[in-house]
PDB file of N, CA and C in Angstrom:
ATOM      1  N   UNK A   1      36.470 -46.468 -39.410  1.00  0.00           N
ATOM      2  CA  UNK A   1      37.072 -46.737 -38.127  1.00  0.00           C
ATOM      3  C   UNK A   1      35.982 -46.734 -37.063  1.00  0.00           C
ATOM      4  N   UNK A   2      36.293 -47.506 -36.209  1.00  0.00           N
ATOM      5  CA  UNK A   2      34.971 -47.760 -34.982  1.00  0.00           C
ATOM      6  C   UNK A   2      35.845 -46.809 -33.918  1.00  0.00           C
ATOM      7  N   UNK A   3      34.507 -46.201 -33.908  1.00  0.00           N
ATOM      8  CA  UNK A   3      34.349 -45.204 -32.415  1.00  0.00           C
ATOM      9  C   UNK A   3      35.492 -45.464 -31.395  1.00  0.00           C
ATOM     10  N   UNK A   4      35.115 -46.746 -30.877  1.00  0.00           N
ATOM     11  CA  UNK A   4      35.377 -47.602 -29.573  1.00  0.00           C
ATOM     12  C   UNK A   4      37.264 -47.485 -29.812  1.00  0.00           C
ATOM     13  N   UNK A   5      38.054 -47.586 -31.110  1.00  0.00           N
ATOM     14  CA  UNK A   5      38.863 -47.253 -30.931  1.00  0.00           C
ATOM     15  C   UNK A   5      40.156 -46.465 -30.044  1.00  0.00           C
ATOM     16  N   UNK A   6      39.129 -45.642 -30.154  1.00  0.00           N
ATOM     17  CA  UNK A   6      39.843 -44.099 -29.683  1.00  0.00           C
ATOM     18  C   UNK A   6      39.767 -44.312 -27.736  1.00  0.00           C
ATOM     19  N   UNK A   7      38.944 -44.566 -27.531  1.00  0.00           N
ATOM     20  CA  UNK A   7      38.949 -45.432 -25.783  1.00  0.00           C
ATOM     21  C   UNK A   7      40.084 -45.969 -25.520  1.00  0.00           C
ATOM     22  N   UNK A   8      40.313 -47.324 -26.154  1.00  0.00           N
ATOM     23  CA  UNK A   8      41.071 -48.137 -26.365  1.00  0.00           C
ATOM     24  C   UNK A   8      42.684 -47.804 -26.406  1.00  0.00           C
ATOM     25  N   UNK A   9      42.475 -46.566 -26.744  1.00  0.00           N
ATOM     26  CA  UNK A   9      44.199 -46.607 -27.334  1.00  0.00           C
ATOM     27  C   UNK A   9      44.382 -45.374 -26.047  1.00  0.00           C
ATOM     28  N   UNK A  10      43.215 -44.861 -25.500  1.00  0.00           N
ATOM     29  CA  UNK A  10      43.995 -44.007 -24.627  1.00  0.00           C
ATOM     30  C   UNK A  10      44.200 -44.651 -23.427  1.00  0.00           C
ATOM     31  N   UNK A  11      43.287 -45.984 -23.085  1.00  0.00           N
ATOM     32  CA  UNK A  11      44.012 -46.586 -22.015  1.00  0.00           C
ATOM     33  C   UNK A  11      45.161 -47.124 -22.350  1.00  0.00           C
ATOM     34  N   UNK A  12      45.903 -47.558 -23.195  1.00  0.00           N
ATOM     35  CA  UNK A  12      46.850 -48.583 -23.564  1.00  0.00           C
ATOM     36  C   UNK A  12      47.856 -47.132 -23.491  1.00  0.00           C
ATOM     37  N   UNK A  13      47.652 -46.134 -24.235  1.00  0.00           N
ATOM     38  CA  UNK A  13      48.285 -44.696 -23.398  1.00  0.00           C
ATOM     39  C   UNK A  13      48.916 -44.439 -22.271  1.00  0.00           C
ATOM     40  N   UNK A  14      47.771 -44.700 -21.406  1.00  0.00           N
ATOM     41  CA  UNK A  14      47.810 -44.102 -19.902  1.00  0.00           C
ATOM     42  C   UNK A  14      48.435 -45.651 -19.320  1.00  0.00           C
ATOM     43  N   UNK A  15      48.792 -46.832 -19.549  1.00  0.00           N
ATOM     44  CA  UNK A  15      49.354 -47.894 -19.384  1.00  0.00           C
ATOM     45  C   UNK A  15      50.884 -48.038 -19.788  1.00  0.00           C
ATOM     46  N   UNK A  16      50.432 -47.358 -20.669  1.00  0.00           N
ATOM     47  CA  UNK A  16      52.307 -46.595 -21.352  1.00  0.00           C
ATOM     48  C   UNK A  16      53.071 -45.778 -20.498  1.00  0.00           C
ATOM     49  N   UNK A  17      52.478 -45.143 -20.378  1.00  0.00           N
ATOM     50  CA  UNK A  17      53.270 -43.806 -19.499  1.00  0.00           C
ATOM     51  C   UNK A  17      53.045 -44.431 -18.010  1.00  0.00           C
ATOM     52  N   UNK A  18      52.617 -45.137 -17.557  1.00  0.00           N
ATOM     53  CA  UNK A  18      52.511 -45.638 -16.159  1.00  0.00           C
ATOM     54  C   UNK A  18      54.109 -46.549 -16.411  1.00  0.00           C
ATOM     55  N   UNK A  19      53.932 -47.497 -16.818  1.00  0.00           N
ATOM     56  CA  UNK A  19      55.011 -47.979 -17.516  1.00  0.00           C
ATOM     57  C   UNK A  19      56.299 -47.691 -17.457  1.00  0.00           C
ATOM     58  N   UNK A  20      56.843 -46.722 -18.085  1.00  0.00           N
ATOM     59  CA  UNK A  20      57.596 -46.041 -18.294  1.00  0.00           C
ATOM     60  C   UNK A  20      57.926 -45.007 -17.005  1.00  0.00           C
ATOM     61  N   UNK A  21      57.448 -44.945 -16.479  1.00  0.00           N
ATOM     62  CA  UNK A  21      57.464 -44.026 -15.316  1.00  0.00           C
ATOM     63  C   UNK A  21      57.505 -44.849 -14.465  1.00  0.00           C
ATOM     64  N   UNK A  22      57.393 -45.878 -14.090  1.00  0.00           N
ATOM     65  CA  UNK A  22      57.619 -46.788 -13.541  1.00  0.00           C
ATOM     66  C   UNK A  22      58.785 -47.788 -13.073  1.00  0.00           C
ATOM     67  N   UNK A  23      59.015 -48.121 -14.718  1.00  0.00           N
ATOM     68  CA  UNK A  23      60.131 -49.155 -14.974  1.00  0.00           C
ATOM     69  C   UNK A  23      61.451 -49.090 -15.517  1.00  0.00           C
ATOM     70  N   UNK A  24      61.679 -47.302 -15.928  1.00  0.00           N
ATOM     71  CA  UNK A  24      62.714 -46.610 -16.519  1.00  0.00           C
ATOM     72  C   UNK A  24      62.885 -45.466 -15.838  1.00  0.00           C
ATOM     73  N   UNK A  25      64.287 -44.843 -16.093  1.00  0.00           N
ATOM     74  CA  UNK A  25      64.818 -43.697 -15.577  1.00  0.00           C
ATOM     75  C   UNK A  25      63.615 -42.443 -15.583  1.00  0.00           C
ATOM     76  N   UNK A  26      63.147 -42.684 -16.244  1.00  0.00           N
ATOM     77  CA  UNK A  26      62.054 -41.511 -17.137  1.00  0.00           C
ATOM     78  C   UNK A  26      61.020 -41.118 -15.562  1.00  0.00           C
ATOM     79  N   UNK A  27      60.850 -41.869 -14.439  1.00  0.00           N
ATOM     80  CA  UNK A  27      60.199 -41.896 -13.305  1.00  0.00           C
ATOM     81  C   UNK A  27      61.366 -40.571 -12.096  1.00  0.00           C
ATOM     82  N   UNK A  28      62.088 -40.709 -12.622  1.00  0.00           N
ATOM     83  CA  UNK A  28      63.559 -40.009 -12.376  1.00  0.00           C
ATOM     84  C   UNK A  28      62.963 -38.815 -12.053  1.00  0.00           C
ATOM     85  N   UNK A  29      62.114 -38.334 -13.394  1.00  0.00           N
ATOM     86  CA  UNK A  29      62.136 -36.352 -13.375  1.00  0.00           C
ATOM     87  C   UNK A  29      61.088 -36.144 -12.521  1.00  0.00           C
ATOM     88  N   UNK A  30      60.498 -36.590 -11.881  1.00  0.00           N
ATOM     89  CA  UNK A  30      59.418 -36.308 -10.685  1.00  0.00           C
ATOM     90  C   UNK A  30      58.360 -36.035 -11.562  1.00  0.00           C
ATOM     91  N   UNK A  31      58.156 -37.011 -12.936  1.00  0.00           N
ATOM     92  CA  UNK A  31      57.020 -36.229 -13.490  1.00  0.00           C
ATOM     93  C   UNK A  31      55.956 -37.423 -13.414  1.00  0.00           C
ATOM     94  N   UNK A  32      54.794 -36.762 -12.814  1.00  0.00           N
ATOM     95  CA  UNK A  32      53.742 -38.186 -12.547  1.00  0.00           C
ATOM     96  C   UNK A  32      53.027 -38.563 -13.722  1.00  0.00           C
ATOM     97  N   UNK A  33      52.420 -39.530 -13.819  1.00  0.00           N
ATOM     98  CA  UNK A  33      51.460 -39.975 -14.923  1.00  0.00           C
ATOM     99  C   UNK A  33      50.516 -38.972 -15.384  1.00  0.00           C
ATOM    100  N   UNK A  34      49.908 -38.235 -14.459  1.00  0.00           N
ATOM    101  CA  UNK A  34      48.882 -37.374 -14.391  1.00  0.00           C
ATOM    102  C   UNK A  34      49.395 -36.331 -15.070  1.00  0.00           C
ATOM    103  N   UNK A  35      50.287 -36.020 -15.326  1.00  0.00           N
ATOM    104  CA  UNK A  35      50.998 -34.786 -15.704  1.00  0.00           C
ATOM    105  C   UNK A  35      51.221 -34.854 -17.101  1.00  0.00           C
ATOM    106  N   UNK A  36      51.067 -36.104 -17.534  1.00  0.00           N
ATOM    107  CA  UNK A  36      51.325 -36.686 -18.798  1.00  0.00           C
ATOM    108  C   UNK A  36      49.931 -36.745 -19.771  1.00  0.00           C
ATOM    109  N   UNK A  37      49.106 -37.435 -18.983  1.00  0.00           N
ATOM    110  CA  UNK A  37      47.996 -37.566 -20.023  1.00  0.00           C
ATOM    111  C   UNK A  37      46.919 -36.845 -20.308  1.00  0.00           C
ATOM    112  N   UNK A  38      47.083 -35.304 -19.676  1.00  0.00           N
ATOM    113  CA  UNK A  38      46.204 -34.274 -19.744  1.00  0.00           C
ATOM    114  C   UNK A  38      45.457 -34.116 -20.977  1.00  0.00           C
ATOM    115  N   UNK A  39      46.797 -33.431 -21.702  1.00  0.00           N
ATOM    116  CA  UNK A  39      46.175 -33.184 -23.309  1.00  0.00           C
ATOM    117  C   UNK A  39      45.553 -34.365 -24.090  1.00  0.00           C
ATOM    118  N   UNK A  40      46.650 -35.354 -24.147  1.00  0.00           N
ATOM    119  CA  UNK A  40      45.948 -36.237 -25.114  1.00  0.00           C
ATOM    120  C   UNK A  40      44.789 -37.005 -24.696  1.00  0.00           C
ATOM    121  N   UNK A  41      44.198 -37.474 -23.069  1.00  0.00           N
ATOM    122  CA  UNK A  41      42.668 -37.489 -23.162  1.00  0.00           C
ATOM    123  C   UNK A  41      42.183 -36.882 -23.128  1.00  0.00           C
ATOM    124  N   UNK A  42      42.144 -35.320 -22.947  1.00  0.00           N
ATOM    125  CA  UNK A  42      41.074 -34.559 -23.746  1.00  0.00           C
ATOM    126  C   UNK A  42      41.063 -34.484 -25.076  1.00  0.00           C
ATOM    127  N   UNK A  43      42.048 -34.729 -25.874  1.00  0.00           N
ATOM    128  CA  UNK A  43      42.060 -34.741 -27.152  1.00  0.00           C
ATOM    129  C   UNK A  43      41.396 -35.854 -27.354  1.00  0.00           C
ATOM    130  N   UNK A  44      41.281 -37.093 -26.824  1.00  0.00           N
ATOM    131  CA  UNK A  44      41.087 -38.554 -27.334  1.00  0.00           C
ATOM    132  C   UNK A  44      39.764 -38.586 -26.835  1.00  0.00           C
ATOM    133  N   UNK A  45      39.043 -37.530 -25.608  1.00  0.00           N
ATOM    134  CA  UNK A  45      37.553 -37.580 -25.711  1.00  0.00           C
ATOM    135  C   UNK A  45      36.512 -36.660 -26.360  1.00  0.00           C
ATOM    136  N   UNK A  46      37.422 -35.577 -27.236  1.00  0.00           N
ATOM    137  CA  UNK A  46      37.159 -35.074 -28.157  1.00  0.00           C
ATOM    138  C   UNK A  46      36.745 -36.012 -29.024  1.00  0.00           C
ATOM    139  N   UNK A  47      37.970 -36.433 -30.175  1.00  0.00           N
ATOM    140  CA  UNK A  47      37.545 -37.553 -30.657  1.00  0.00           C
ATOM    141  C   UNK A  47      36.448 -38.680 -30.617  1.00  0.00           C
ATOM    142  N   UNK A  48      36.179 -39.108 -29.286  1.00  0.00           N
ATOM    143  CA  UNK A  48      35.715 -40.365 -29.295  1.00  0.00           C
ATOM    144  C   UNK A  48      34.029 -39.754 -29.263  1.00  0.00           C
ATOM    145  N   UNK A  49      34.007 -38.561 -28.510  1.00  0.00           N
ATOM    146  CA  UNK A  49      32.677 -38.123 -28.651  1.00  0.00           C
ATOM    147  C   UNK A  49      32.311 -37.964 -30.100  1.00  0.00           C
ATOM    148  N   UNK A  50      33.077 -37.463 -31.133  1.00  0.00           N
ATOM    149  CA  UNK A  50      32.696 -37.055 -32.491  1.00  0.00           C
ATOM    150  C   UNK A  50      32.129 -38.238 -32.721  1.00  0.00           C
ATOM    151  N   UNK A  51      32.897 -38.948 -33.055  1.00  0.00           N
ATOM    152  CA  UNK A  51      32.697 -40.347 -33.568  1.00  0.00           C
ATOM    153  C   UNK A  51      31.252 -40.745 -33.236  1.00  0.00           C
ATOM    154  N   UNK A  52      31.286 -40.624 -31.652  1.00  0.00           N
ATOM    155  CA  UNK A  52      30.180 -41.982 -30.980  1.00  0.00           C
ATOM    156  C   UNK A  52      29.155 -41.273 -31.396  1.00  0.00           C
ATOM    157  N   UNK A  53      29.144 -40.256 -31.245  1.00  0.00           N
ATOM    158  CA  UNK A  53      27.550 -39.489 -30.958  1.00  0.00           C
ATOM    159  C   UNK A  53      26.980 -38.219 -32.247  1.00  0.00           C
ATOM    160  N   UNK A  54      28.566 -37.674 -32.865  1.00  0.00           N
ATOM    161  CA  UNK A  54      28.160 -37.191 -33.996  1.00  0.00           C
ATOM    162  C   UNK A  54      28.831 -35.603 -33.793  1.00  0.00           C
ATOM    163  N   UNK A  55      28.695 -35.451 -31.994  1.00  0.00           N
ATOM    164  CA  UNK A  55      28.738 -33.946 -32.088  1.00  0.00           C
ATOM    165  C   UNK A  55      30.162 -34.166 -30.565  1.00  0.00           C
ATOM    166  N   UNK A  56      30.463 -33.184 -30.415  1.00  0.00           N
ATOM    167  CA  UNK A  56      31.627 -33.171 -29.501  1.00  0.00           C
ATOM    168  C   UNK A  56      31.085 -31.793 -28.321  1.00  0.00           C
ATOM    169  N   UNK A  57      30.847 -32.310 -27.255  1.00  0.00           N
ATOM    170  CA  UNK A  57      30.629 -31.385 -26.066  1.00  0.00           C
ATOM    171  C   UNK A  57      31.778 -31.116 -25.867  1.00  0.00           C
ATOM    172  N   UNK A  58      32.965 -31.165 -25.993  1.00  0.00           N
ATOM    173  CA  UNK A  58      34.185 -30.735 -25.319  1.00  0.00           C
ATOM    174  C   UNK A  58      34.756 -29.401 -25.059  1.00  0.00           C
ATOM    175  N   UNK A  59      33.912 -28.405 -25.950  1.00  0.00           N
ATOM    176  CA  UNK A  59      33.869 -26.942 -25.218  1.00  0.00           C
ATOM    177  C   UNK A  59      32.867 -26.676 -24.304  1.00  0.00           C
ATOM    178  N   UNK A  60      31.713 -27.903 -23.679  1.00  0.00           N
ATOM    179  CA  UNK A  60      31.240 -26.852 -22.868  1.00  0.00           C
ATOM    180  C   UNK A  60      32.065 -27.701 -21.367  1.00  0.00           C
ATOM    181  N   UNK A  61      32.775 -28.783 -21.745  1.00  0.00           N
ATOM    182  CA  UNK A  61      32.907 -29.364 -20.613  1.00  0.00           C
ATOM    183  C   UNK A  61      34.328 -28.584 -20.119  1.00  0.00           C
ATOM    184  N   UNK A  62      35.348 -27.968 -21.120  1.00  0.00           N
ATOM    185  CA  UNK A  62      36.439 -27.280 -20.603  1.00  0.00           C
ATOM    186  C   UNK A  62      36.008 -26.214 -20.302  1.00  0.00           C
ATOM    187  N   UNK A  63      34.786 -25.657 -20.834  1.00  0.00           N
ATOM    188  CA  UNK A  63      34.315 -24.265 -20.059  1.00  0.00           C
ATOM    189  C   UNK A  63      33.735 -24.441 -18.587  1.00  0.00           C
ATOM    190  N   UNK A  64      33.197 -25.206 -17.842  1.00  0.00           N
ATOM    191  CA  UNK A  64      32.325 -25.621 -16.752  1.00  0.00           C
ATOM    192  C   UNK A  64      33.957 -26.045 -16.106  1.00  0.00           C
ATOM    193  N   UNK A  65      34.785 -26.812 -16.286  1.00  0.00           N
ATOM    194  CA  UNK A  65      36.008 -27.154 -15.626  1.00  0.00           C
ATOM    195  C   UNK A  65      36.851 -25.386 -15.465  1.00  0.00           C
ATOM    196  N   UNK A  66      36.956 -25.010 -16.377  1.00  0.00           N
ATOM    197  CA  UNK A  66      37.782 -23.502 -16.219  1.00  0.00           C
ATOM    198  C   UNK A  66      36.973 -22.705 -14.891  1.00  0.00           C
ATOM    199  N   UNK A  67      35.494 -22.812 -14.843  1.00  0.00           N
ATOM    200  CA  UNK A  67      34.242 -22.495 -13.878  1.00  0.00           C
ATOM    201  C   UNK A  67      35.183 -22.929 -12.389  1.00  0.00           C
ATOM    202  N   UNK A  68      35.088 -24.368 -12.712  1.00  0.00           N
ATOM    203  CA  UNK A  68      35.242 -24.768 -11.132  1.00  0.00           C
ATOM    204  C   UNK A  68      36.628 -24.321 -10.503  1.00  0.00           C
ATOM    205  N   UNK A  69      37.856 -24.530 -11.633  1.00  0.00           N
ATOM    206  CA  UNK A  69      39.151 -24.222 -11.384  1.00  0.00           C
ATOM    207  C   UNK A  69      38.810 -22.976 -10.713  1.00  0.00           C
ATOM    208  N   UNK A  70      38.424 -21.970 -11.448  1.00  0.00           N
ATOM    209  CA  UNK A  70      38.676 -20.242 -10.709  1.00  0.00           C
ATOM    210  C   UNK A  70      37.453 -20.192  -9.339  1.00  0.00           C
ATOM    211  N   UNK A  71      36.669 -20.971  -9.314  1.00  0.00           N
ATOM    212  CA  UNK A  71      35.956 -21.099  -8.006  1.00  0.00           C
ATOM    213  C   UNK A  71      37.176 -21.617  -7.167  1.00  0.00           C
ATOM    214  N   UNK A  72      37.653 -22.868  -7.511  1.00  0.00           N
ATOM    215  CA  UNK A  72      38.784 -23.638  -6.408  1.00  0.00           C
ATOM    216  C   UNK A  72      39.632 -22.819  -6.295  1.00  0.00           C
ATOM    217  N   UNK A  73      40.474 -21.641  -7.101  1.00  0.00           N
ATOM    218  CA  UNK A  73      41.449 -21.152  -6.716  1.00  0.00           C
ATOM    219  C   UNK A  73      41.146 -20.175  -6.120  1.00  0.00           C
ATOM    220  N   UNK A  74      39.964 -19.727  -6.060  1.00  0.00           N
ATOM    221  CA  UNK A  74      39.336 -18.250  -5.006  1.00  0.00           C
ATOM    222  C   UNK A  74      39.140 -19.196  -3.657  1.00  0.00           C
ATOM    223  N   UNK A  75      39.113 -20.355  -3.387  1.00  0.00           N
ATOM    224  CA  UNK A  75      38.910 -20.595  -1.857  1.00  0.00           C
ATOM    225  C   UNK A  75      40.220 -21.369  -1.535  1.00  0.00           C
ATOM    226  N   UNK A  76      40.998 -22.282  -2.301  1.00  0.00           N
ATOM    227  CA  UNK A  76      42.223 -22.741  -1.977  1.00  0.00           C
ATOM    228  C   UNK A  76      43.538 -21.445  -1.337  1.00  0.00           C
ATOM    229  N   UNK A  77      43.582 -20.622  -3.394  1.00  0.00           N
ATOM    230  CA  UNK A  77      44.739 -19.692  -2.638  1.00  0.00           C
ATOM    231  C   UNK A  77      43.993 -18.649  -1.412  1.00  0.00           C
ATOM    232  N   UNK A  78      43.014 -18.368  -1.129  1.00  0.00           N
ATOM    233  CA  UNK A  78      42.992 -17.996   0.654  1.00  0.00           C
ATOM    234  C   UNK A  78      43.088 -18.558   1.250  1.00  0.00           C
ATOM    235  N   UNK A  79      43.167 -19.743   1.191  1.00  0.00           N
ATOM    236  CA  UNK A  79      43.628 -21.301   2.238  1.00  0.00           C
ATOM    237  C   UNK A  79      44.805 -21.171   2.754  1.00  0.00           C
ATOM    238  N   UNK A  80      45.733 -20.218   2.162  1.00  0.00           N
ATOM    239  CA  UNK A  80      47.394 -19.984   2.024  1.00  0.00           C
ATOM    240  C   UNK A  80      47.601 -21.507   1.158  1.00  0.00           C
ATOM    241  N   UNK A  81      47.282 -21.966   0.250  1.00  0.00           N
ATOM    242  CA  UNK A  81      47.829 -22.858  -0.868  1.00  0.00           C
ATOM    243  C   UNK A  81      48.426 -21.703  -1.671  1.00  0.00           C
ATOM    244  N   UNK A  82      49.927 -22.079  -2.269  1.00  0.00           N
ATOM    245  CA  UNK A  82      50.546 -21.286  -2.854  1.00  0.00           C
ATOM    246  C   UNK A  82      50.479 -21.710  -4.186  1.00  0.00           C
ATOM    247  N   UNK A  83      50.315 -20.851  -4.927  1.00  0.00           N
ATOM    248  CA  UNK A  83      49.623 -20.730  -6.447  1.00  0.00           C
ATOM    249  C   UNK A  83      50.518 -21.898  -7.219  1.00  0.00           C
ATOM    250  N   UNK A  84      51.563 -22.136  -7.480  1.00  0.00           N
ATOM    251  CA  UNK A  84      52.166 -23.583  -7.930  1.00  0.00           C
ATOM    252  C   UNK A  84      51.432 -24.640  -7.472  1.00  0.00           C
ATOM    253  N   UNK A  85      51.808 -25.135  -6.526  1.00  0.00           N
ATOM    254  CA  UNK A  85      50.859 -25.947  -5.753  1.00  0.00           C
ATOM    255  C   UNK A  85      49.428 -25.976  -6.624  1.00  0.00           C
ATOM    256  N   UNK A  86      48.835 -25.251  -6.689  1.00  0.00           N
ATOM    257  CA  UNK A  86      47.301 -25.636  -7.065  1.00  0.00           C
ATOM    258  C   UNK A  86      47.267 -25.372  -8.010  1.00  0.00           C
ATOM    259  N   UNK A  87      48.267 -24.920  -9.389  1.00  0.00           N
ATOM    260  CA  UNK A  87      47.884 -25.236 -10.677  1.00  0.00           C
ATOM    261  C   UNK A  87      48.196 -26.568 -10.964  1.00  0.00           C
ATOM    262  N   UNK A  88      49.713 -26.976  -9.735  1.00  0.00           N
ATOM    263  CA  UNK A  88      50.402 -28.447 -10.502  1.00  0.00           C
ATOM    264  C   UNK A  88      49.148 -29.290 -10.196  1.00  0.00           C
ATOM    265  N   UNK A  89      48.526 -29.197  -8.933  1.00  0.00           N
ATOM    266  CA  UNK A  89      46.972 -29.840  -8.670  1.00  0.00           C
ATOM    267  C   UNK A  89      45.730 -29.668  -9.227  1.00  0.00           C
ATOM    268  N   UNK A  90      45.689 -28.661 -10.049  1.00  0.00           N
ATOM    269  CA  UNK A  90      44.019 -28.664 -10.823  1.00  0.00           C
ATOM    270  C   UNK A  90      45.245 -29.043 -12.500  1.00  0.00           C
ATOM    271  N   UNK A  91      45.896 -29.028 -12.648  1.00  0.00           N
ATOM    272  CA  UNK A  91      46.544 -29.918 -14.384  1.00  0.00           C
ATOM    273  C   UNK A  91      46.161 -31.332 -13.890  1.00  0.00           C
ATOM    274  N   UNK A  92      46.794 -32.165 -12.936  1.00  0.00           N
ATOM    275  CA  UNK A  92      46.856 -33.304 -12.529  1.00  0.00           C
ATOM    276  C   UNK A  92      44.875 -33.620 -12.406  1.00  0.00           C
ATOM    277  N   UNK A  93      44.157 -32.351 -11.652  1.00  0.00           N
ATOM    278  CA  UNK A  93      42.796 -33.111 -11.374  1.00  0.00           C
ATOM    279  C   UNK A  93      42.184 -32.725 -13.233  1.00  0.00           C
ATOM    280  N   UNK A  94      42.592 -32.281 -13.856  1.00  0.00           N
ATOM    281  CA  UNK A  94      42.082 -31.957 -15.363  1.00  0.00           C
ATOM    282  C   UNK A  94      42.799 -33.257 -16.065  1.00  0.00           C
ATOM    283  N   UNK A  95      43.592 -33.856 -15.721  1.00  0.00           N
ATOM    284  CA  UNK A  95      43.543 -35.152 -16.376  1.00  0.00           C
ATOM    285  C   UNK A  95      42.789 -36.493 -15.863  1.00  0.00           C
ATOM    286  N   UNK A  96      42.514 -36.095 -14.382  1.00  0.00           N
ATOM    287  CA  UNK A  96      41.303 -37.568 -13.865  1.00  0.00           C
ATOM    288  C   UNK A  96      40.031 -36.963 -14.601  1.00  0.00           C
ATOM    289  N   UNK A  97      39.686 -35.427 -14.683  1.00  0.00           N
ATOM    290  CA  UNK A  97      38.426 -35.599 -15.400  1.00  0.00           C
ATOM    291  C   UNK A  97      37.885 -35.637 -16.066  1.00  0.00           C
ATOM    292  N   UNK A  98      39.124 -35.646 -17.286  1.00  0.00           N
ATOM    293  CA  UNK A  98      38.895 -35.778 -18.617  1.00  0.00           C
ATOM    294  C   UNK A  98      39.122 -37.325 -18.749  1.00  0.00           C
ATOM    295  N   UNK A  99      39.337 -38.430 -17.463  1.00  0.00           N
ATOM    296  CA  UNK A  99      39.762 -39.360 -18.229  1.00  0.00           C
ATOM    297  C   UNK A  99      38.462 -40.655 -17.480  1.00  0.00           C
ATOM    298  N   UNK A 100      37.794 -39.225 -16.412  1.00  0.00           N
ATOM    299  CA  UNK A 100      36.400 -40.054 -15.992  1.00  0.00           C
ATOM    300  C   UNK A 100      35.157 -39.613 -17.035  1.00  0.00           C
ATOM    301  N   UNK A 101      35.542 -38.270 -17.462  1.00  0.00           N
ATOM    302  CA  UNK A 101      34.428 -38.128 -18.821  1.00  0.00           C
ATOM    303  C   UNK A 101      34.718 -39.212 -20.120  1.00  0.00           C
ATOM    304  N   UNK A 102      35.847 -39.356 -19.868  1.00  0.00           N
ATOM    305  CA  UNK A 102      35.894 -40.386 -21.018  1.00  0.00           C
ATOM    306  C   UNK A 102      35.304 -41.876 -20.841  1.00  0.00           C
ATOM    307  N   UNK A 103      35.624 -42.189 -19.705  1.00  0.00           N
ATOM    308  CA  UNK A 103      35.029 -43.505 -19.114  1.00  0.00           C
ATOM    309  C   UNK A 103      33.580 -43.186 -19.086  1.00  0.00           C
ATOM    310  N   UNK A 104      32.905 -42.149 -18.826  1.00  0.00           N
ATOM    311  CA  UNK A 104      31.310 -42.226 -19.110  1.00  0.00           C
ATOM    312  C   UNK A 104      31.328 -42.231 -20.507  1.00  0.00           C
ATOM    313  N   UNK A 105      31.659 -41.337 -21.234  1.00  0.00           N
ATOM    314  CA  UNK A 105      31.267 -41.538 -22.244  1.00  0.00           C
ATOM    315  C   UNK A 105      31.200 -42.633 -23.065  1.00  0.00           C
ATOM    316  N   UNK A 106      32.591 -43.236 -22.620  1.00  0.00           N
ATOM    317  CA  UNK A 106      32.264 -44.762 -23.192  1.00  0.00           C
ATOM    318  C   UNK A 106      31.523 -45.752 -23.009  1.00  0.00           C
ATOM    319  N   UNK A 107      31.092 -45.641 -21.586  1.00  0.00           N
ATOM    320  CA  UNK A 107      29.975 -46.447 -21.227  1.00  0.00           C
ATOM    321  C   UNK A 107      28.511 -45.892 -21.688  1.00  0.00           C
ATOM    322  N   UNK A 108      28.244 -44.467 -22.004  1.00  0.00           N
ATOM    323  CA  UNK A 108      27.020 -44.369 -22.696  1.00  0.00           C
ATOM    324  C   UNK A 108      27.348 -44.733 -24.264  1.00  0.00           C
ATOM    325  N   UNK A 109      28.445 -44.874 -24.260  1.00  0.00           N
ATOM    326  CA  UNK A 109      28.553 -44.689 -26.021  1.00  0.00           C
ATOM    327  C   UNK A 109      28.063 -46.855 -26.551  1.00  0.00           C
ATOM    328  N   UNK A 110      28.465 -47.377 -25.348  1.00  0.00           N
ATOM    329  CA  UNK A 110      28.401 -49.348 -25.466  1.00  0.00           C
ATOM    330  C   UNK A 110      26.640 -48.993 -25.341  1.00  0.00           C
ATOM    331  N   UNK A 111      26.123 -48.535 -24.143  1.00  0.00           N
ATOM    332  CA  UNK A 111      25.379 -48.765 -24.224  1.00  0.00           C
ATOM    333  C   UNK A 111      23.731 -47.895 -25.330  1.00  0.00           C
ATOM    334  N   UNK A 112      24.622 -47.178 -26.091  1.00  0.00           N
ATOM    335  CA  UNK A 112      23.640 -46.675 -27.081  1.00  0.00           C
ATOM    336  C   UNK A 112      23.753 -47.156 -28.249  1.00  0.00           C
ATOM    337  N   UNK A 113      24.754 -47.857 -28.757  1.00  0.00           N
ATOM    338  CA  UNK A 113      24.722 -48.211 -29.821  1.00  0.00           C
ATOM    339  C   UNK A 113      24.569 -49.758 -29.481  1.00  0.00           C
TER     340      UNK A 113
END
């Protein structure tokens, strides 16, 4: 199976659930896209790193993200942001950055092989 796969199917993913949230009742439960594709692109840049490169950084990159989260929540919740609020907002920003690590990675992964 080619690497490049695993990219591939998580945009057609995240095109799904846009979709569907979109064009069906399913947009109904107030649940956003972002809320949706957390796990499975980190799972799918797990994957795609194995593949491309051999080895999978994906524990040091959820460790450095867990870093910033408890930095953001030591200056947000004194912000008076109330603790819901900024977990439903760092789940939602843990799926853009697992899904912009994935977009680098794929672009180092075209351009190394």
């Amino acid at each position: 199976m080619q690497w490049w796969i695993w990219p591939l199917s998580a945009v057609s993913f995240i095109l799904l659930v846009f979709v569907l949230n979109r064009w069906t009742r399913f947009g109904d439960l107030k649940i956003k896209t972002l809320d949706i594709i957390v796990i499975p692109v980190w799972v799918i840049l797990h994957v795609t790193m194995g593949y491309c490169f051999g080895i999978s950084l994906i524990l040091w990159f959820l460790l450095v993200w867990c870093f910033v989260g408890a930095v953001l929540s030591w200056f947000l919740l004194q912000s008076k942001w109330h603790w819901r609020l900024f977990w439903h907002k760092y789940w939602e920003w843990s799926g853009l950055v697992g899904t912009l690590l994935l977009l680098i990675v794929t672009i180092v992964g075209f351009w190394h092989h």
